[in-house]
N, C-alpha and C. Protein backbone atom coordinates (compact mmCIF):
# COMPACT_ATOMS: atom_id res chain seq x y z
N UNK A 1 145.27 110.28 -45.65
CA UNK A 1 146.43 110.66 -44.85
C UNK A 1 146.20 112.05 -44.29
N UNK A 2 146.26 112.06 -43.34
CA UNK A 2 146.79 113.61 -42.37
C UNK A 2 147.51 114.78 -43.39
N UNK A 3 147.27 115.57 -42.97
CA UNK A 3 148.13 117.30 -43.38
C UNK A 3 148.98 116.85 -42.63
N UNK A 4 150.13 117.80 -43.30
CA UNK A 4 151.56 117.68 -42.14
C UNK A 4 150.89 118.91 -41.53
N UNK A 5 152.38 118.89 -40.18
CA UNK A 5 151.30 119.98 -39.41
C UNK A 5 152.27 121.55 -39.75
N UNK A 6 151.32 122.16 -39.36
CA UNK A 6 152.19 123.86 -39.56
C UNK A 6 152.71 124.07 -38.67
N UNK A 7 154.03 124.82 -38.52
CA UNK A 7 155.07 124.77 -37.36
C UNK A 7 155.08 126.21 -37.02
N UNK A 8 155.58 126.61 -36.10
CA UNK A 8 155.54 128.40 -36.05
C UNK A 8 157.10 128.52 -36.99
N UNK A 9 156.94 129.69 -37.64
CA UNK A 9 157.44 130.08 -38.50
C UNK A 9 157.27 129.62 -39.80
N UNK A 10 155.99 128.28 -40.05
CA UNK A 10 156.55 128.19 -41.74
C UNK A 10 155.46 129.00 -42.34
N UNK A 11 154.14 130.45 -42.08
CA UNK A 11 153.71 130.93 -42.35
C UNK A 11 154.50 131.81 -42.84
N UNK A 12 155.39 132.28 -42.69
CA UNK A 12 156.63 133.56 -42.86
C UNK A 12 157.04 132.99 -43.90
N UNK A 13 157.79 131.60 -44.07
CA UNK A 13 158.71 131.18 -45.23
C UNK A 13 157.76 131.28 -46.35
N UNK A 14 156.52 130.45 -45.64
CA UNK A 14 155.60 130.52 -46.60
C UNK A 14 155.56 131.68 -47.73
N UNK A 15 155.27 132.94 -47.13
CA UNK A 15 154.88 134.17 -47.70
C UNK A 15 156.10 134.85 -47.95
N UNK A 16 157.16 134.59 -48.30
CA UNK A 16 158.15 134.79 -48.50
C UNK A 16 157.77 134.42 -50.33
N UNK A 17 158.57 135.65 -51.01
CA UNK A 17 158.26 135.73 -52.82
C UNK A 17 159.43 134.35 -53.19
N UNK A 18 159.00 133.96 -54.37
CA UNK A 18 159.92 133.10 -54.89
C UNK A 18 161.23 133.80 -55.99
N UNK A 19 162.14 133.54 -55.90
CA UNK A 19 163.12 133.72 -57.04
C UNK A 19 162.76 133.73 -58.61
N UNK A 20 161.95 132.61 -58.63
CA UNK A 20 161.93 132.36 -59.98
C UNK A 20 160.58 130.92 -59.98
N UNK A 21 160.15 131.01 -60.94
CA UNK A 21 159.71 129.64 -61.06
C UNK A 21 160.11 128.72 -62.73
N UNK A 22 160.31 127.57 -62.07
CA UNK A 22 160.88 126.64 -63.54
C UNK A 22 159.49 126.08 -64.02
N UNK A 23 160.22 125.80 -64.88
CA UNK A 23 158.86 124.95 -66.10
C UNK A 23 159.22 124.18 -66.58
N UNK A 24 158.59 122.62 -66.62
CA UNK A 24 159.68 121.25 -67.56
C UNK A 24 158.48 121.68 -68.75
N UNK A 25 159.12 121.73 -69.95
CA UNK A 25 158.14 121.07 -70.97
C UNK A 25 158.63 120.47 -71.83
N UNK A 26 157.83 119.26 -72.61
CA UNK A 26 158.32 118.40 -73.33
C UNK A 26 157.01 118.24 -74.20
N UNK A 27 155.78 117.90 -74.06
CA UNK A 27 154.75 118.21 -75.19
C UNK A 27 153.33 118.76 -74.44
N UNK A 28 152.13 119.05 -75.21
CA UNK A 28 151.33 119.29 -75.07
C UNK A 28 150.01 117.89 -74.95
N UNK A 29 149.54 118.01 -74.14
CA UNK A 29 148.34 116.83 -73.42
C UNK A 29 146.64 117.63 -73.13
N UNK A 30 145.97 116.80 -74.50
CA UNK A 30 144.75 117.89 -74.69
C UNK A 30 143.91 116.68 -73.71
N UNK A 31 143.27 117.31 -72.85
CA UNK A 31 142.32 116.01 -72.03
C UNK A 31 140.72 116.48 -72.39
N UNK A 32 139.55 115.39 -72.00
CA UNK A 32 138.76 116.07 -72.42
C UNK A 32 137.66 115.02 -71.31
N UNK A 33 136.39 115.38 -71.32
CA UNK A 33 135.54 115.41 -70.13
C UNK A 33 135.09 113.84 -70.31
N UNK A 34 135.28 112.74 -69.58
CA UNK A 34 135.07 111.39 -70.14
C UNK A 34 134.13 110.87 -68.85
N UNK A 35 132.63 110.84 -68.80
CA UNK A 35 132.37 110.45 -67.57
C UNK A 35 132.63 108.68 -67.19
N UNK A 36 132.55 108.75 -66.38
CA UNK A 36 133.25 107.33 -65.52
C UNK A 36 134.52 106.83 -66.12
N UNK A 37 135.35 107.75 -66.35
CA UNK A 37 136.65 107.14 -66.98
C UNK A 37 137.61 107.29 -65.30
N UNK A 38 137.16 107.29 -64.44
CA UNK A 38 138.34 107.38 -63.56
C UNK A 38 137.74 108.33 -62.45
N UNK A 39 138.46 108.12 -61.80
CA UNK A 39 138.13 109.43 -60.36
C UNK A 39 137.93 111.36 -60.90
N UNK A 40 138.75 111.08 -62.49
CA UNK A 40 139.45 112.63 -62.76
C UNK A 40 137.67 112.61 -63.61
N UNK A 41 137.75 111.53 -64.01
CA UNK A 41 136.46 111.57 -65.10
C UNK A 41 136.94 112.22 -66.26
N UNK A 42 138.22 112.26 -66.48
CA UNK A 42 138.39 112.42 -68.15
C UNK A 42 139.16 111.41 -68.47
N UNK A 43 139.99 112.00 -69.66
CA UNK A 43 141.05 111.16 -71.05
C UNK A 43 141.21 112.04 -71.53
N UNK A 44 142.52 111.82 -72.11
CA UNK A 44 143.74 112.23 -73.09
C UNK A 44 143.10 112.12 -74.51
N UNK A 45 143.26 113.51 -75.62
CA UNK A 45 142.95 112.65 -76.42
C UNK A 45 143.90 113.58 -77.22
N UNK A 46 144.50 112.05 -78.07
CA UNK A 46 145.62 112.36 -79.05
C UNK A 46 145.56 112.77 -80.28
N UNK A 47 146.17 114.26 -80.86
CA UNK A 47 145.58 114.64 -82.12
C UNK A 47 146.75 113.25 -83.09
N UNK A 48 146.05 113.43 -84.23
CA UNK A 48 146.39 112.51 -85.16
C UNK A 48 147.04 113.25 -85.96
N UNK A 49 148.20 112.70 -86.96
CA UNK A 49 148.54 113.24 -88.41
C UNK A 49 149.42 114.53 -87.34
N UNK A 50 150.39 114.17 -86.31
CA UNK A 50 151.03 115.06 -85.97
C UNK A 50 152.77 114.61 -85.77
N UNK A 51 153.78 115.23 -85.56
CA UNK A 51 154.91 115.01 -85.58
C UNK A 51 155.07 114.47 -84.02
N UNK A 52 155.82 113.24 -84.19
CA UNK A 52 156.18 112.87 -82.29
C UNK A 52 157.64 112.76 -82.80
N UNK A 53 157.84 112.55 -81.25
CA UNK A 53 159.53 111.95 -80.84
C UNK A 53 159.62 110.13 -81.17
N UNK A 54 160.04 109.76 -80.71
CA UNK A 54 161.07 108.36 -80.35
C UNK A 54 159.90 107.72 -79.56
N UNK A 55 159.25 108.34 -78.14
CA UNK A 55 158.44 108.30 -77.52
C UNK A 55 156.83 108.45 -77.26
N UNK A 56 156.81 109.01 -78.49
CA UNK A 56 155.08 108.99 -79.13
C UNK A 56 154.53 110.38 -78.34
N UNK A 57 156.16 111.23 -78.14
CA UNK A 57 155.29 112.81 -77.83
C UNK A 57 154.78 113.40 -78.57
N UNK A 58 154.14 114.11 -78.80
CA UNK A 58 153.29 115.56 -79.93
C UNK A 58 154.91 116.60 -79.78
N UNK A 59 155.41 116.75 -81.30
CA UNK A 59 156.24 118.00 -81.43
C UNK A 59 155.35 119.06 -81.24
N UNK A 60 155.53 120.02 -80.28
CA UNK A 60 154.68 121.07 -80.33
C UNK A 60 155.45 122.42 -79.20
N UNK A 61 156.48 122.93 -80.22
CA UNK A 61 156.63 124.30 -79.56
C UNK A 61 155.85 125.21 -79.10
N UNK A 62 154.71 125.36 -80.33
CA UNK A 62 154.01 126.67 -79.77
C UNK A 62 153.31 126.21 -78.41
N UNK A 63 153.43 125.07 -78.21
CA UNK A 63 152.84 124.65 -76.56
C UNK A 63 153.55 125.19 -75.75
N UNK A 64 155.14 125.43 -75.68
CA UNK A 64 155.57 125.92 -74.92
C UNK A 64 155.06 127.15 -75.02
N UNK A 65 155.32 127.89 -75.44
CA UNK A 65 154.78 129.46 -75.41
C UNK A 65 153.27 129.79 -74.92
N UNK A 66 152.64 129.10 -75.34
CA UNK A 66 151.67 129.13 -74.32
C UNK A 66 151.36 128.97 -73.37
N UNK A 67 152.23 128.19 -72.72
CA UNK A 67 152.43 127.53 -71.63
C UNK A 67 153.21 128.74 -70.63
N UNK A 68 153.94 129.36 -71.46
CA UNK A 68 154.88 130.31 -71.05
C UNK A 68 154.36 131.32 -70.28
N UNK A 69 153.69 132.14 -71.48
CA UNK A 69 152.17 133.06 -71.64
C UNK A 69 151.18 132.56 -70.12
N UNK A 70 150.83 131.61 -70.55
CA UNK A 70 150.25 131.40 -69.32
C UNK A 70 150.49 131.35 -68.27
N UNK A 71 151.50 130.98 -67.69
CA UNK A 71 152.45 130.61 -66.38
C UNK A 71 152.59 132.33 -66.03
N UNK A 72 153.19 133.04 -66.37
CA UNK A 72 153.37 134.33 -66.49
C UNK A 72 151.81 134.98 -66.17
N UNK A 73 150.51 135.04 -66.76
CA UNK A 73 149.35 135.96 -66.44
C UNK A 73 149.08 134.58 -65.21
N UNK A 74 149.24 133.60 -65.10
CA UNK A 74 148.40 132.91 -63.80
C UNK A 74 149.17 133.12 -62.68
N UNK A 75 150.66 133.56 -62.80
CA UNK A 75 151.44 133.47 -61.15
C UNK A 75 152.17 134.51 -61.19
N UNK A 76 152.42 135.31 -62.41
CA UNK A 76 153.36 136.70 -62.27
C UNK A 76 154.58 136.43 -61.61
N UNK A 77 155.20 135.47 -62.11
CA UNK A 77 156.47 135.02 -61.21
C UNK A 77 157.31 136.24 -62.02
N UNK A 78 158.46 136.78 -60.95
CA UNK A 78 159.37 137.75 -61.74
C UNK A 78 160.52 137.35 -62.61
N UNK A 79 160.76 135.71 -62.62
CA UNK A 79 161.42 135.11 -63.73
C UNK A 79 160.68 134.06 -63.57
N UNK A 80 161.28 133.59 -64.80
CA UNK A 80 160.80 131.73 -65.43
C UNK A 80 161.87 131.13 -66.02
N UNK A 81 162.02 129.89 -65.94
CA UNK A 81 163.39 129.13 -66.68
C UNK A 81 162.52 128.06 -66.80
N UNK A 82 163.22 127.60 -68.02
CA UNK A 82 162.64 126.52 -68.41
C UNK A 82 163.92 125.65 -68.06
N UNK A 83 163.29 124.56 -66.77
CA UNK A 83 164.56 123.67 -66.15
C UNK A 83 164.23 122.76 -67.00
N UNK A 84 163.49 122.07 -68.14
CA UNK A 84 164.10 120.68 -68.69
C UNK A 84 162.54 121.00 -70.16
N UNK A 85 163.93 120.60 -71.15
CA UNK A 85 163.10 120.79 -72.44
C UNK A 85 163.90 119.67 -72.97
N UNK A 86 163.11 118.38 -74.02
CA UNK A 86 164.16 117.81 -75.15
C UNK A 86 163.23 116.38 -75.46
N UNK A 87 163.60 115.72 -76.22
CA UNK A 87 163.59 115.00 -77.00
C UNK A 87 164.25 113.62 -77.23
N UNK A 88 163.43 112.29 -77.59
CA UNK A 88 164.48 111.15 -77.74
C UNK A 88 163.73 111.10 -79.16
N UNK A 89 165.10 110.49 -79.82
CA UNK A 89 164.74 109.71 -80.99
C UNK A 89 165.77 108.57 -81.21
N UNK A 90 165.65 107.41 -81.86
CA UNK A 90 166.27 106.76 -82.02
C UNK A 90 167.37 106.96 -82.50
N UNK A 91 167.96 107.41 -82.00
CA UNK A 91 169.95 108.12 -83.17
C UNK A 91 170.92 107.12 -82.52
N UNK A 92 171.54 106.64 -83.48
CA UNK A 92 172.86 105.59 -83.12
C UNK A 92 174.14 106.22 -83.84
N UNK A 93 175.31 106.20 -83.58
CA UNK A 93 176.37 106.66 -84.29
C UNK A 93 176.14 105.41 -85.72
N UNK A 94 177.08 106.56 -86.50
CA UNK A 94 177.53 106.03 -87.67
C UNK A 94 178.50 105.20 -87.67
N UNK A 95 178.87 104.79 -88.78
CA UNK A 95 180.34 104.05 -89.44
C UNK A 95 181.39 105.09 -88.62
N UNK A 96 180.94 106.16 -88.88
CA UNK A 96 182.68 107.01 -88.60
C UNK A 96 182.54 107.52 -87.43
N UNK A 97 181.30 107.20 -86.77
CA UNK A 97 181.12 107.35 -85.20
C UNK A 97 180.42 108.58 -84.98
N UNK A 98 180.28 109.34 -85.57
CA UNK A 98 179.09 110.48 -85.48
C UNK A 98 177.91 110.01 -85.02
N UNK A 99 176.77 111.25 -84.66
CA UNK A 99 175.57 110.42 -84.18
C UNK A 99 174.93 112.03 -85.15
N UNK A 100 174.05 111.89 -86.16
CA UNK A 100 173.35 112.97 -86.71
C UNK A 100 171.88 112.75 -86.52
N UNK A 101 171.76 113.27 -85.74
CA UNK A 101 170.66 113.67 -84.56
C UNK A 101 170.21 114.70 -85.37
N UNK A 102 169.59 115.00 -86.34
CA UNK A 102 169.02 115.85 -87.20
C UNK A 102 167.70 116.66 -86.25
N UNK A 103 166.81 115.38 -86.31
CA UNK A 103 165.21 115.76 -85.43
C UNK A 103 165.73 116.54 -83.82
N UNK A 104 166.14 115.74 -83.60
CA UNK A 104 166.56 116.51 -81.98
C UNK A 104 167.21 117.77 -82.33
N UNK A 105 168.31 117.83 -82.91
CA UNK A 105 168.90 119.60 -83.71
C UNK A 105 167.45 120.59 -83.94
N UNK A 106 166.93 119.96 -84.81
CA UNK A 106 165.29 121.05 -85.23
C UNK A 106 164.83 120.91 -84.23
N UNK A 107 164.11 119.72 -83.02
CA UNK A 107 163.47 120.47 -81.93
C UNK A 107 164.61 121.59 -81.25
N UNK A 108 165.28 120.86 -80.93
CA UNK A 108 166.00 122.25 -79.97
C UNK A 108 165.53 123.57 -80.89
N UNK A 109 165.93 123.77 -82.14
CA UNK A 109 165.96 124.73 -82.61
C UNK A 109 164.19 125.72 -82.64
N UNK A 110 163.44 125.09 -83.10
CA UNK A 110 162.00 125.13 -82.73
C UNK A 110 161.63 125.47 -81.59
N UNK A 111 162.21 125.02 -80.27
CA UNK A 111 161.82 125.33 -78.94
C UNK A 111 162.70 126.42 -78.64
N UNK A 112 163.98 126.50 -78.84
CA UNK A 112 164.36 128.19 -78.36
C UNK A 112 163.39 128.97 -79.34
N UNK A 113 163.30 128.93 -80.31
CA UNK A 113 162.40 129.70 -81.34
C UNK A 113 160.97 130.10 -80.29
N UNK A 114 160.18 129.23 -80.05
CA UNK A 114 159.16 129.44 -79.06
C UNK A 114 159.64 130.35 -77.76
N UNK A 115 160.86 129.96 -76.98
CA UNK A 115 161.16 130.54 -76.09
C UNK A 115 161.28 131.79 -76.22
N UNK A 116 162.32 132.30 -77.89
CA UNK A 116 162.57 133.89 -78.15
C UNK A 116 160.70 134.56 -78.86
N UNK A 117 159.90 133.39 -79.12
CA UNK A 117 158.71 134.48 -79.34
C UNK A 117 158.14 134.66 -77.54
N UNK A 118 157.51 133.73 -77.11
CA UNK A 118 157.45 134.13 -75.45
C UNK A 118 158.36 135.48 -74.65
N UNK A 119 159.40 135.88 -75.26
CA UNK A 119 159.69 136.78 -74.61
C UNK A 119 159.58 138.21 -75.48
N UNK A 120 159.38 137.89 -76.44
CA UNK A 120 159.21 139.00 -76.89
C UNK A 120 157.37 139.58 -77.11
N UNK A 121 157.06 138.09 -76.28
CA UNK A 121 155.27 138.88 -75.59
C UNK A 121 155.62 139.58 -74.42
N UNK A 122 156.43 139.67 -73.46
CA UNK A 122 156.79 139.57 -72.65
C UNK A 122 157.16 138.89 -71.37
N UNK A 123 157.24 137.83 -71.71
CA UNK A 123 156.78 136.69 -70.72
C UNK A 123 158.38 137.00 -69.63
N UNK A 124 158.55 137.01 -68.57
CA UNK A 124 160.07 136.99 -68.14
C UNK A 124 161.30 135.83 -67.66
N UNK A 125 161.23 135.41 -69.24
CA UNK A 125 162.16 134.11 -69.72
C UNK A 125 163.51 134.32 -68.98
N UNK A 126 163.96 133.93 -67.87
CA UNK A 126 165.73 134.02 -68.12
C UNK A 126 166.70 132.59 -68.32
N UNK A 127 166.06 131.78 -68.62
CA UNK A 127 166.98 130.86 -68.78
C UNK A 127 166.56 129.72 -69.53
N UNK A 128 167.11 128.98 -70.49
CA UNK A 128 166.48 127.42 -70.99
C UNK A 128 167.79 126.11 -70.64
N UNK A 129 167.34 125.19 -69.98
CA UNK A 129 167.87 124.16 -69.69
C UNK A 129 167.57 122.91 -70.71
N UNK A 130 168.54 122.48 -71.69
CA UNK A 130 168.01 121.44 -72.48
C UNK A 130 168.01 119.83 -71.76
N UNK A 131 167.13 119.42 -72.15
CA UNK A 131 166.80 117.75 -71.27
C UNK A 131 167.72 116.65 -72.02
N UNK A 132 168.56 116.11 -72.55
CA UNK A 132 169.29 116.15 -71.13
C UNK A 132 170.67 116.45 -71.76
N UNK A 133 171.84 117.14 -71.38
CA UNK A 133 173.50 116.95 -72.09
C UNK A 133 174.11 115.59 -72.07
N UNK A 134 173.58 114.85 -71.75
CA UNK A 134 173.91 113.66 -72.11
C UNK A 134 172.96 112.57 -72.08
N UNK A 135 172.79 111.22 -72.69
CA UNK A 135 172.30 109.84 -72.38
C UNK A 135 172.47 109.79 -70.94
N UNK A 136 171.46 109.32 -70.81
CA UNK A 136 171.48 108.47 -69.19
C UNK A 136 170.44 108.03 -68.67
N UNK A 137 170.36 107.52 -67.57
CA UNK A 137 169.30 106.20 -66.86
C UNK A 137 167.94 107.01 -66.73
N UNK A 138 167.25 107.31 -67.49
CA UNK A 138 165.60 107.19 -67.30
C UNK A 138 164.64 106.78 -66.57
N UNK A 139 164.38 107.43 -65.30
CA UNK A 139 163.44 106.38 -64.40
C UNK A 139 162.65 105.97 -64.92
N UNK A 140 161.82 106.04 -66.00
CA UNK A 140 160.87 105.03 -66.43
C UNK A 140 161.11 104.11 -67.46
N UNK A 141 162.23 104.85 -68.26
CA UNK A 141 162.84 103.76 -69.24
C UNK A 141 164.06 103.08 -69.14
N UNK A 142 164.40 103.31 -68.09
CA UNK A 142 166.21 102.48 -68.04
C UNK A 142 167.01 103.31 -69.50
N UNK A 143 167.81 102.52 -69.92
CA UNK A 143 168.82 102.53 -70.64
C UNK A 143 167.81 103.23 -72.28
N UNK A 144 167.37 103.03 -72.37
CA UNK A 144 166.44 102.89 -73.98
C UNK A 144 165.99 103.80 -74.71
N UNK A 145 165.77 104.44 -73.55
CA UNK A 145 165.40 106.27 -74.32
C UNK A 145 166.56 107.10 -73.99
N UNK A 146 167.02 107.74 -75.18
CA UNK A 146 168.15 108.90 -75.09
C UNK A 146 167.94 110.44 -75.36
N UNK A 147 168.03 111.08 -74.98
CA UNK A 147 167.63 112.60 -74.71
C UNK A 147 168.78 113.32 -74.81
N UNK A 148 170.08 112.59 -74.86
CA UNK A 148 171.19 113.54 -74.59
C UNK A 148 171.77 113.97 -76.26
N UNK A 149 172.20 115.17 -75.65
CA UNK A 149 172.99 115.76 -76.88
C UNK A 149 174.53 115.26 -76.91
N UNK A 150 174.61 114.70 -76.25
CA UNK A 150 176.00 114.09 -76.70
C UNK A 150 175.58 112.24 -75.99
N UNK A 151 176.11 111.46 -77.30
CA UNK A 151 175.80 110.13 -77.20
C UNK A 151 176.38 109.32 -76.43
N UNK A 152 175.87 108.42 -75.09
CA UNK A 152 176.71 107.82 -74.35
C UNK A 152 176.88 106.30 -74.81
N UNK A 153 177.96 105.62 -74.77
CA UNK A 153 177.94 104.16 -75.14
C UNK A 153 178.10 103.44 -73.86
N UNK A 154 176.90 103.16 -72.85
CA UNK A 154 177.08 102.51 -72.07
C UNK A 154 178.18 101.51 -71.54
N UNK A 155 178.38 100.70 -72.53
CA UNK A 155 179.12 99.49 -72.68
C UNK A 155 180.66 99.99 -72.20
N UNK A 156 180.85 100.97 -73.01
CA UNK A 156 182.66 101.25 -72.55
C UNK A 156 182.31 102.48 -71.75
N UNK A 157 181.59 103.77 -71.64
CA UNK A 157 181.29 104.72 -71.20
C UNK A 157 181.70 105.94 -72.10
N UNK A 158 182.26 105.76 -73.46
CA UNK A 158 182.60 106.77 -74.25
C UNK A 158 181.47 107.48 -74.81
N UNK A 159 181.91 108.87 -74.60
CA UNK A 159 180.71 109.85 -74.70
C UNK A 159 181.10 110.56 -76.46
N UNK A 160 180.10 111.24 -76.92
CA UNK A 160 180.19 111.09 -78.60
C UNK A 160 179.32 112.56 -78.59
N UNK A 161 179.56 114.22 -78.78
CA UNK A 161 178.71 115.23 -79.13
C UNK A 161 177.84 114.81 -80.30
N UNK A 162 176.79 114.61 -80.23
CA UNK A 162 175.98 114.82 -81.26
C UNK A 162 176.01 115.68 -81.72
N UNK A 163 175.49 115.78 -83.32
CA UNK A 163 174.97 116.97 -83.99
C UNK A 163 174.32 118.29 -83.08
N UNK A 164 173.34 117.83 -82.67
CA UNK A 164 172.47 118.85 -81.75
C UNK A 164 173.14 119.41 -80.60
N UNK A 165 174.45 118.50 -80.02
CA UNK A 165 175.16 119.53 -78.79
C UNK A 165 176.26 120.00 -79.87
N UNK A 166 176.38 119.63 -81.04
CA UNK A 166 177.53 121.03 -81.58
C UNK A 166 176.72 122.54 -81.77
N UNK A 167 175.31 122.01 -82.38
CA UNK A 167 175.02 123.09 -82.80
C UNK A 167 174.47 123.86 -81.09
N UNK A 168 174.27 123.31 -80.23
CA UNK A 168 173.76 123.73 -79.26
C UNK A 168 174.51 124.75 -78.90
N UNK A 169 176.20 124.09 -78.90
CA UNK A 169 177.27 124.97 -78.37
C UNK A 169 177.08 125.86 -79.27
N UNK A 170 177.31 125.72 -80.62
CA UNK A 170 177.75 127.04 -81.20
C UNK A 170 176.53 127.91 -80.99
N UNK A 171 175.23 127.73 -80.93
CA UNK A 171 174.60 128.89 -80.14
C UNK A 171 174.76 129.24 -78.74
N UNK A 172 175.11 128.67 -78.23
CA UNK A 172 175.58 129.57 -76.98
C UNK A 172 176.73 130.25 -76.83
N UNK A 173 177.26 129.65 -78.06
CA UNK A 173 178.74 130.80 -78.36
C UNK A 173 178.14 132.11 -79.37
N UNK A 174 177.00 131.87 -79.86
CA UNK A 174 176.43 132.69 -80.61
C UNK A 174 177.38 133.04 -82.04
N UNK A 175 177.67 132.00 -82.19
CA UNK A 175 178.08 131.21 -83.48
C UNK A 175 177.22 130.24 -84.65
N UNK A 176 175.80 130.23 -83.83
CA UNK A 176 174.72 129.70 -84.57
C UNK A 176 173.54 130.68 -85.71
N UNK A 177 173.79 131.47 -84.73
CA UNK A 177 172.66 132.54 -85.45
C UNK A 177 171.53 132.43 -84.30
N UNK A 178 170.17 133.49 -84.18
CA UNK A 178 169.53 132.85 -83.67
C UNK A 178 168.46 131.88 -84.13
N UNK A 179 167.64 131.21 -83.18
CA UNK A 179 166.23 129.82 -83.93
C UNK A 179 165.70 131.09 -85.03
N UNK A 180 165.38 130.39 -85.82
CA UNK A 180 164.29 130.71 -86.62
C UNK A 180 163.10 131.31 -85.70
């Protein structure tokens, strides 16, 4: 396919500084040199004997921070936000209708933890966005994977705070303490 074409003036927008740059992270992906595996000529390769999600991710905060670290010495952006961080695991409400989302509570908690060491390398963190405040439609998984901190019941549409969006709130009320 063709380049789009350059118009007069989008050299200017171009070179125009950015605000900020975001960062999704959700795990770490070690690839490694695989000849004739593909056009890229590598593969993924998955450490073993490690903690995943719901989804067969690698738990791995300190990825973020490195990731952080890095983003920061490769582009010197003058902020960074992390627009989408989180987790599915299989959590269903209880008998009494709670949903104790334990694992998702500790990642969140683990990943601001990463976020408050990243800034105190200096990295220039201003914001974390958790993935997602609620259940909802997954482009690759439909209905099946849940990410939200508060539990949706499709069926009637009644929404349910999980464990992990109480405690979420009460840290942002700073009623939690901070992550470990």
């Amino acid at each position: 396919a063709a380049a789009p074409a350059v118009c007069q003036g989008d050299m200017q927008a171009i070179a125009v500084a950015t605000d900020f740059l975001g960062v999704n992270y959700y795990f770490p992906e070690v690839v490694a040199h695989a000849p004739g595996a593909g056009p890229m000529q590598a593969r993924v390769v998955a450490p073993d004997n490690v903690e995943r999600t719901a989804f067969g991710w690698e738990v791995a905060p300190e990825g973020m921070t490195t990731l952080l670290q890095r983003v920061e010495r490769d582009y010197c952006p003058g902020a960074i936000y992390i627009t989408e961080n989180g987790s599915t695991y299989d959590d269903v409400p209880a008998a009494d209708g709670e949903v104790q989302d334990v694992q998702r509570r500790d990642y969140l908690i683990r990943h601001l933890a990463a976020a408050r060491e990243a800034l105190a390398q200096g990295v220039p963190l201003k914001g974390y966005f958790a993935w997602s405040l609620i259940d909802n439609f997954e482009w690759a998984e439909g209905y099946t994977r849940r990410f939200g901190l508060t539990h949706v019941d499709f069926a009637t549409q009644r929404r349910t705070l999980k464990q992990s969006g109480k405690w979420y709130r009460a840290f942002l009320r700073g009623d939690a303490g901070p992550p470990a």
